[in-house]
PDB file of N, CA and C in Angstrom:
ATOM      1  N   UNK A   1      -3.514  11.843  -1.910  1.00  0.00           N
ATOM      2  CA  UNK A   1      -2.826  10.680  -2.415  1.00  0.00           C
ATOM      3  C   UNK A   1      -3.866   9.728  -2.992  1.00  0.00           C
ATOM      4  N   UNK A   2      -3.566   9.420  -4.165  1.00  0.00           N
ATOM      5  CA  UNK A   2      -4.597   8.462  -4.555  1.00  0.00           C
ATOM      6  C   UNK A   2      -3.584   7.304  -5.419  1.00  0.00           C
ATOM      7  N   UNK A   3      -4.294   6.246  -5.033  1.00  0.00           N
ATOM      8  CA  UNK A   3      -3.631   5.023  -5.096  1.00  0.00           C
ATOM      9  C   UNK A   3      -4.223   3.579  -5.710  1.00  0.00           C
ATOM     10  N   UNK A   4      -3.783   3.418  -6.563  1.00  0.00           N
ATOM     11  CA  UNK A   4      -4.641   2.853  -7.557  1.00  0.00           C
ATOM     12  C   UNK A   4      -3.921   1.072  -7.611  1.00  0.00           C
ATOM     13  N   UNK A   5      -5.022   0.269  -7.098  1.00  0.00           N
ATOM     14  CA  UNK A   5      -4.807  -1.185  -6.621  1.00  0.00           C
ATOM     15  C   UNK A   5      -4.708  -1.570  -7.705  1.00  0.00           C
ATOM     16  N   UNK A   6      -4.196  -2.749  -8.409  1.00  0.00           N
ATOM     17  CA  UNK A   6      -3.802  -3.322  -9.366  1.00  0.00           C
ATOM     18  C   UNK A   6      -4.203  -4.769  -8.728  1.00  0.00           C
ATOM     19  N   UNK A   7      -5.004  -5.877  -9.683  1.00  0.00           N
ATOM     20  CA  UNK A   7      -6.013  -6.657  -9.107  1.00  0.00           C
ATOM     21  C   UNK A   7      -4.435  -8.080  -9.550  1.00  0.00           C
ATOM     22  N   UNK A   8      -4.295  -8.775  -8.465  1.00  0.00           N
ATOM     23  CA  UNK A   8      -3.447  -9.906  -8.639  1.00  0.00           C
ATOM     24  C   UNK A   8      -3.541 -10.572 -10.039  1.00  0.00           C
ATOM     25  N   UNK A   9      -4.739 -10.309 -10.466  1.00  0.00           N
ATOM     26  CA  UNK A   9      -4.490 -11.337 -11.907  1.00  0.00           C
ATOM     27  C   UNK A   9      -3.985 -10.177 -13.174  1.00  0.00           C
ATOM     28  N   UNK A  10      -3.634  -9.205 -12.877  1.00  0.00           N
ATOM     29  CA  UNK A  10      -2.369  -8.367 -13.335  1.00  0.00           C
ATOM     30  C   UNK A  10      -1.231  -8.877 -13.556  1.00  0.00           C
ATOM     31  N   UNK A  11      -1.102 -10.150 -12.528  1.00  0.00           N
ATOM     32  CA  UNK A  11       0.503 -10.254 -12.703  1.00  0.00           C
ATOM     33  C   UNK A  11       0.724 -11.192 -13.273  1.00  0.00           C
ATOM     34  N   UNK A  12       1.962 -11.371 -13.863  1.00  0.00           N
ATOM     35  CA  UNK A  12       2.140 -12.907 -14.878  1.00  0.00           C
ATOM     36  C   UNK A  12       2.551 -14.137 -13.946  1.00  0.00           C
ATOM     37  N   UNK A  13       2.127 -15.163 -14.637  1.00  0.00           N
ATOM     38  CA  UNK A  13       2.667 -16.223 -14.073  1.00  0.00           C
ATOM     39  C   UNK A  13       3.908 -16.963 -13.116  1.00  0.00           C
ATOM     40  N   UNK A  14       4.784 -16.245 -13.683  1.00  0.00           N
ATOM     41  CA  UNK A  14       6.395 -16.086 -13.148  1.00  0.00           C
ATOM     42  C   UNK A  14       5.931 -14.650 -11.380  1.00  0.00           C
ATOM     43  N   UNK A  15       5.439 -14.100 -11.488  1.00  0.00           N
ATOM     44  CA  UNK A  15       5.471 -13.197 -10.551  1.00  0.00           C
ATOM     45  C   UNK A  15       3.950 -13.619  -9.550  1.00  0.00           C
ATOM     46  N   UNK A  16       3.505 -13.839  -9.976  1.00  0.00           N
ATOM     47  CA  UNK A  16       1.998 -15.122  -8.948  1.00  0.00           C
ATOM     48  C   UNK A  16       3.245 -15.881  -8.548  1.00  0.00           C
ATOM     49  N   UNK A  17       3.789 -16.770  -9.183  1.00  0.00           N
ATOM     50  CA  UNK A  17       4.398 -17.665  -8.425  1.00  0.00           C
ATOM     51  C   UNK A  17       5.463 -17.415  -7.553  1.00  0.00           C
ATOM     52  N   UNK A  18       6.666 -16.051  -7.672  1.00  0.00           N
ATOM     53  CA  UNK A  18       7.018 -15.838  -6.923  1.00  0.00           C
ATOM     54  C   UNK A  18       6.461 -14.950  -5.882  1.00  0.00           C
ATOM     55  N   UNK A  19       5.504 -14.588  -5.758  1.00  0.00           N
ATOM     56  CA  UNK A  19       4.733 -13.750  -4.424  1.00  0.00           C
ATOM     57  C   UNK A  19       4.175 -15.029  -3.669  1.00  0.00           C
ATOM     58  N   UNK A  20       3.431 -16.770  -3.936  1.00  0.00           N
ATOM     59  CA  UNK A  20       3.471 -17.200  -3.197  1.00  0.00           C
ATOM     60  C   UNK A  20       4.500 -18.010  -2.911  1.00  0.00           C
ATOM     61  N   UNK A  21       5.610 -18.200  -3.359  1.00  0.00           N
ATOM     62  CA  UNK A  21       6.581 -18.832  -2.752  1.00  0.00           C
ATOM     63  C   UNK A  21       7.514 -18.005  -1.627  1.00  0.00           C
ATOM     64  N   UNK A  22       7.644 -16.368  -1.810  1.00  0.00           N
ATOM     65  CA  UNK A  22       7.491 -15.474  -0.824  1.00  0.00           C
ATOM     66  C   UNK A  22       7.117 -15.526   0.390  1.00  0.00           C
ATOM     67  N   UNK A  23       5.536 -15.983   0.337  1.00  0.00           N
ATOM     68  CA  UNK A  23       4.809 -16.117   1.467  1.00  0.00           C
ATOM     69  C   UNK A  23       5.336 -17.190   2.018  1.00  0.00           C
ATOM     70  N   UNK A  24       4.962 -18.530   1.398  1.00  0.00           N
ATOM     71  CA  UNK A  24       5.256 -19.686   2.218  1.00  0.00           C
ATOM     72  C   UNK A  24       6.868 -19.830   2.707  1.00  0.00           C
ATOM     73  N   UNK A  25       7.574 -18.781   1.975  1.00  0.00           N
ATOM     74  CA  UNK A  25       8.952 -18.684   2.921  1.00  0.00           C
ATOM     75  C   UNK A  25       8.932 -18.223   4.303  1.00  0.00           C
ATOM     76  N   UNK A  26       8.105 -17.348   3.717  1.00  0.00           N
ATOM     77  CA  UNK A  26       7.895 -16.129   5.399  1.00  0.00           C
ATOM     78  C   UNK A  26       7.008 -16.830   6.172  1.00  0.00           C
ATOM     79  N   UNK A  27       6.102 -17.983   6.065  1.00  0.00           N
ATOM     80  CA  UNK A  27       5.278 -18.925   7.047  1.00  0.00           C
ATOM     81  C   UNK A  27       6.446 -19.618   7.691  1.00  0.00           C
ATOM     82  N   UNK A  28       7.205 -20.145   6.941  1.00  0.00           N
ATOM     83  CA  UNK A  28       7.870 -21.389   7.498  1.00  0.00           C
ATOM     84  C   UNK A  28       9.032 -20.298   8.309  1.00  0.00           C
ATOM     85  N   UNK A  29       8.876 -19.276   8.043  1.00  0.00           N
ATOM     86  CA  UNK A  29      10.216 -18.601   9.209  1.00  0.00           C
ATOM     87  C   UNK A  29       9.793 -18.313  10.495  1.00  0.00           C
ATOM     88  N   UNK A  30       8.534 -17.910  10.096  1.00  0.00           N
ATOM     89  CA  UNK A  30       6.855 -17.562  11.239  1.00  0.00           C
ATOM     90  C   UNK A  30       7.166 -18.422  12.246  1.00  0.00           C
ATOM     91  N   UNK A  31       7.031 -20.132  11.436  1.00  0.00           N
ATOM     92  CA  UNK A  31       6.326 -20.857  12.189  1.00  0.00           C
ATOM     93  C   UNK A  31       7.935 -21.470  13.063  1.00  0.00           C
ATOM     94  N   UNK A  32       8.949 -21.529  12.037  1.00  0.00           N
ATOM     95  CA  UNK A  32      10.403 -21.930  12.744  1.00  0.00           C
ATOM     96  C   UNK A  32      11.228 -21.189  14.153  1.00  0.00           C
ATOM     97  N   UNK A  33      10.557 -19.628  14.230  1.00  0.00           N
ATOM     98  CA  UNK A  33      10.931 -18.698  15.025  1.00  0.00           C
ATOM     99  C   UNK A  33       9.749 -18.980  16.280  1.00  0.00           C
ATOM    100  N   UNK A  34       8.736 -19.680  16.377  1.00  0.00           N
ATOM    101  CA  UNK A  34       7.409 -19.378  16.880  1.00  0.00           C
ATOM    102  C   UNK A  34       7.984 -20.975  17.800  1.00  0.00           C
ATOM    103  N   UNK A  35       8.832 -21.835  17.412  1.00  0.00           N
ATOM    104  CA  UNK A  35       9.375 -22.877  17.486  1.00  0.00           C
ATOM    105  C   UNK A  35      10.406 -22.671  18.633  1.00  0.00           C
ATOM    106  N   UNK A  36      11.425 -22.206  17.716  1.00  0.00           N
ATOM    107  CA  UNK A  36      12.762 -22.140  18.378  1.00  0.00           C
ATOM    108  C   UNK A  36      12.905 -20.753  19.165  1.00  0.00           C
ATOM    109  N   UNK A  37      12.037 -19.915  19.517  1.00  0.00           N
ATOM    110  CA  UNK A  37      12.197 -19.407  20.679  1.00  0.00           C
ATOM    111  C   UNK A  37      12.230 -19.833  22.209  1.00  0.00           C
ATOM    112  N   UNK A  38      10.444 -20.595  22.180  1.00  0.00           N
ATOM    113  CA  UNK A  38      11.080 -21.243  23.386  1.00  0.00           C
ATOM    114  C   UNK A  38      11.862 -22.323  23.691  1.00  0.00           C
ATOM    115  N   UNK A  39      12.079 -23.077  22.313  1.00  0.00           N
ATOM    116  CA  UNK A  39      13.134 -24.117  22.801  1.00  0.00           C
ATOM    117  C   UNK A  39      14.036 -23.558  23.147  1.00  0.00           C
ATOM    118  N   UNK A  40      14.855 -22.622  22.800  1.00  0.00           N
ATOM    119  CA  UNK A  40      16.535 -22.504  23.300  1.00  0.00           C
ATOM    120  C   UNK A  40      16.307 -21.438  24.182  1.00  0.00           C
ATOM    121  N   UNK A  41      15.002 -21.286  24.733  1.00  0.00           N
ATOM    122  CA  UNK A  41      14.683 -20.496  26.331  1.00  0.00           C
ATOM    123  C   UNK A  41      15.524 -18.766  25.569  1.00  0.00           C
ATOM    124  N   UNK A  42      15.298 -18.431  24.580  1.00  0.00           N
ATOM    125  CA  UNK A  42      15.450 -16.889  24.149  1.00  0.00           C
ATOM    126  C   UNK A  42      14.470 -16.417  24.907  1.00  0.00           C
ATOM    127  N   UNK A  43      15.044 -15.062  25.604  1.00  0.00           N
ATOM    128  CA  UNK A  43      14.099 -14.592  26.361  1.00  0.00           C
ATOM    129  C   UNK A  43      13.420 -13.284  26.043  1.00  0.00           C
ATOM    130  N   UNK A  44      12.635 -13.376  24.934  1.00  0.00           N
ATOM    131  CA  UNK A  44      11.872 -12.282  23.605  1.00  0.00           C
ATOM    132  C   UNK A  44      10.423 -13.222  23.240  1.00  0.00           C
ATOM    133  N   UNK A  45       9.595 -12.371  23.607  1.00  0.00           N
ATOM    134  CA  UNK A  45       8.668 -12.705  22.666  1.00  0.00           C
ATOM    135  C   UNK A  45       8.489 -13.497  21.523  1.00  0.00           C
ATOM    136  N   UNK A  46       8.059 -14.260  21.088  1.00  0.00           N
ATOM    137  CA  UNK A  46       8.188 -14.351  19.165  1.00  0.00           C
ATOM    138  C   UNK A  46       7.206 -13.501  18.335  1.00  0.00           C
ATOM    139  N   UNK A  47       6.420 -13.182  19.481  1.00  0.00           N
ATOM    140  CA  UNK A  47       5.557 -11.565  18.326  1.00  0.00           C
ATOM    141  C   UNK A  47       6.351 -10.739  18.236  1.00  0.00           C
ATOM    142  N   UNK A  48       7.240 -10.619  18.993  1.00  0.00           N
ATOM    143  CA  UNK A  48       8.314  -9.216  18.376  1.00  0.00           C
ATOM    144  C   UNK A  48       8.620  -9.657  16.967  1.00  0.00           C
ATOM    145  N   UNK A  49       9.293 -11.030  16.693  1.00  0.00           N
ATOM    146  CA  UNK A  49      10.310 -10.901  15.470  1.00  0.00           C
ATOM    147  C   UNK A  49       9.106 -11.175  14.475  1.00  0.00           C
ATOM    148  N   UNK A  50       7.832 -12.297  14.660  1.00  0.00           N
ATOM    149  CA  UNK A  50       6.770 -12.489  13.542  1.00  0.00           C
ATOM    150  C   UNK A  50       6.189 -11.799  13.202  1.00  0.00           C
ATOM    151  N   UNK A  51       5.864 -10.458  14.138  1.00  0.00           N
ATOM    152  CA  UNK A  51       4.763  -9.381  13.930  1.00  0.00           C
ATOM    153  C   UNK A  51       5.419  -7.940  12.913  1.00  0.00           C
ATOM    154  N   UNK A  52       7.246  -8.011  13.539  1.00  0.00           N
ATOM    155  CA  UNK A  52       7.568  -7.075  12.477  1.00  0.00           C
ATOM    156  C   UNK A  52       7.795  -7.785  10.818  1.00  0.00           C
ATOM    157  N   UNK A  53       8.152  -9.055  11.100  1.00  0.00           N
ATOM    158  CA  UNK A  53       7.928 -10.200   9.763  1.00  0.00           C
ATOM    159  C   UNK A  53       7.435  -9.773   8.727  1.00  0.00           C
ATOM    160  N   UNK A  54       6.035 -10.367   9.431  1.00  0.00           N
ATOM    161  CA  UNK A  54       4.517  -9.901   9.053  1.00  0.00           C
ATOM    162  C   UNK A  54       3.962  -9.073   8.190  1.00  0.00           C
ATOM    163  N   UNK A  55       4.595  -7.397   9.183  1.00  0.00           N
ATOM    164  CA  UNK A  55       4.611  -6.083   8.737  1.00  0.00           C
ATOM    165  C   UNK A  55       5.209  -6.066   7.542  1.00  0.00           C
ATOM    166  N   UNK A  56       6.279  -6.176   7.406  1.00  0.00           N
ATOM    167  CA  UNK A  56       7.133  -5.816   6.025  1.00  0.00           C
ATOM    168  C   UNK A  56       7.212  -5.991   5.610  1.00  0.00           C
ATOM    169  N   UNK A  57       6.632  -7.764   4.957  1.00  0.00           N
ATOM    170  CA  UNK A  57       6.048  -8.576   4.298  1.00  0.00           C
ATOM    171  C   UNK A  57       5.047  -8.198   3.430  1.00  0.00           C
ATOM    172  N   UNK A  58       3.954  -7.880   4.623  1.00  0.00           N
ATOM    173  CA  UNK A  58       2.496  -7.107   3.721  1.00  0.00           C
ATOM    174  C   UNK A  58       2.851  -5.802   2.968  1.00  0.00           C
ATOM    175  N   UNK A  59       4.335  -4.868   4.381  1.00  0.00           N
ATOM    176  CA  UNK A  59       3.949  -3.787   3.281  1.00  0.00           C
ATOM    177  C   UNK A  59       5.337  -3.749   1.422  1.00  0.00           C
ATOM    178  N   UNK A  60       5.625  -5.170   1.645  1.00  0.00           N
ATOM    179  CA  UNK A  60       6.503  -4.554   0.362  1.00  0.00           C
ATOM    180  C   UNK A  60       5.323  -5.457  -0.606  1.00  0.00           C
ATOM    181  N   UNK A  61       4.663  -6.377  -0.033  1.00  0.00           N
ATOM    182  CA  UNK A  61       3.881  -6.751  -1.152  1.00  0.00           C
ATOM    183  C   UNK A  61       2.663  -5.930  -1.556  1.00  0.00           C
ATOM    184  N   UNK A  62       1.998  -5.335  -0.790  1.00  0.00           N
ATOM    185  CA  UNK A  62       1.156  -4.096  -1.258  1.00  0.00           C
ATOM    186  C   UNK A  62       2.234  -2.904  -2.410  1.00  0.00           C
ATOM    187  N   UNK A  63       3.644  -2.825  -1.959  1.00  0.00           N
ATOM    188  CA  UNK A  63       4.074  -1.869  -2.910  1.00  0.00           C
ATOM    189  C   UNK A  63       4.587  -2.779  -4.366  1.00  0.00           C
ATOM    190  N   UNK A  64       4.926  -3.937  -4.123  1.00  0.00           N
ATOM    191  CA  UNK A  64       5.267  -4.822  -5.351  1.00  0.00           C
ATOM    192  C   UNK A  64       3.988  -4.652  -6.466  1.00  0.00           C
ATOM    193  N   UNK A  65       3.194  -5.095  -6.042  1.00  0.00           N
ATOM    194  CA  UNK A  65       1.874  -5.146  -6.435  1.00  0.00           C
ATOM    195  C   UNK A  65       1.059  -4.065  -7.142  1.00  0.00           C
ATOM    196  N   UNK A  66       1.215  -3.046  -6.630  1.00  0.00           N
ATOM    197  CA  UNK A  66       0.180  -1.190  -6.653  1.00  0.00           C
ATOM    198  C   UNK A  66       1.746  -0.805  -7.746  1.00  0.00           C
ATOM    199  N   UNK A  67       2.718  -0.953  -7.818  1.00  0.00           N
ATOM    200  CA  UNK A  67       4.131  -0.054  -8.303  1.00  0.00           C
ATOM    201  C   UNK A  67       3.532   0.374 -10.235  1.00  0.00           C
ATOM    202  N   UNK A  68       3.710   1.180 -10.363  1.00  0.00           N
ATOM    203  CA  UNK A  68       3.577   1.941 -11.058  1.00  0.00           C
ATOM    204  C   UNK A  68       4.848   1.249 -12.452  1.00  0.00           C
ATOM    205  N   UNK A  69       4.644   0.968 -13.806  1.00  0.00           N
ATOM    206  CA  UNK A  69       5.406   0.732 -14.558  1.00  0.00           C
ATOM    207  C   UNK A  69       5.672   1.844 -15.996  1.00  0.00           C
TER     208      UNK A  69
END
């Protein structure tokens, strides 16, 4: 398998800006879940729900990014 990185300044303006507005969505859910777990005494981790977050986050933006046109 060979896999060929495509360097961020590849992408246009319109798509930079939506990959970080992406992110800072997925911070503020991070940081809102990292919050309101223990306030309303949920009895889960918050690395369960931030860490799979996280995960699927990085991996659709590694495939957004590398995708082949």
């Amino acid at each position: 398998m060979n896999l060929k990185f495509h360097p961020l300044a590849r992408l246009s303006r319109f798509e930079s800006w939506f990959l970080g507005l992406a992110w800072l969505a997925i911070m503020v859910k991070c940081f809102a879940v990292w919050w309101a777990i223990p306030h309303y005494h949920v009895p889960i981790n918050p690395w369960v729900i931030i860490g799979l977050t996280l995960f699927f986050a990085a991996l659709v933006t590694v495939l957004w990014t590398t995708h082949h046109e």
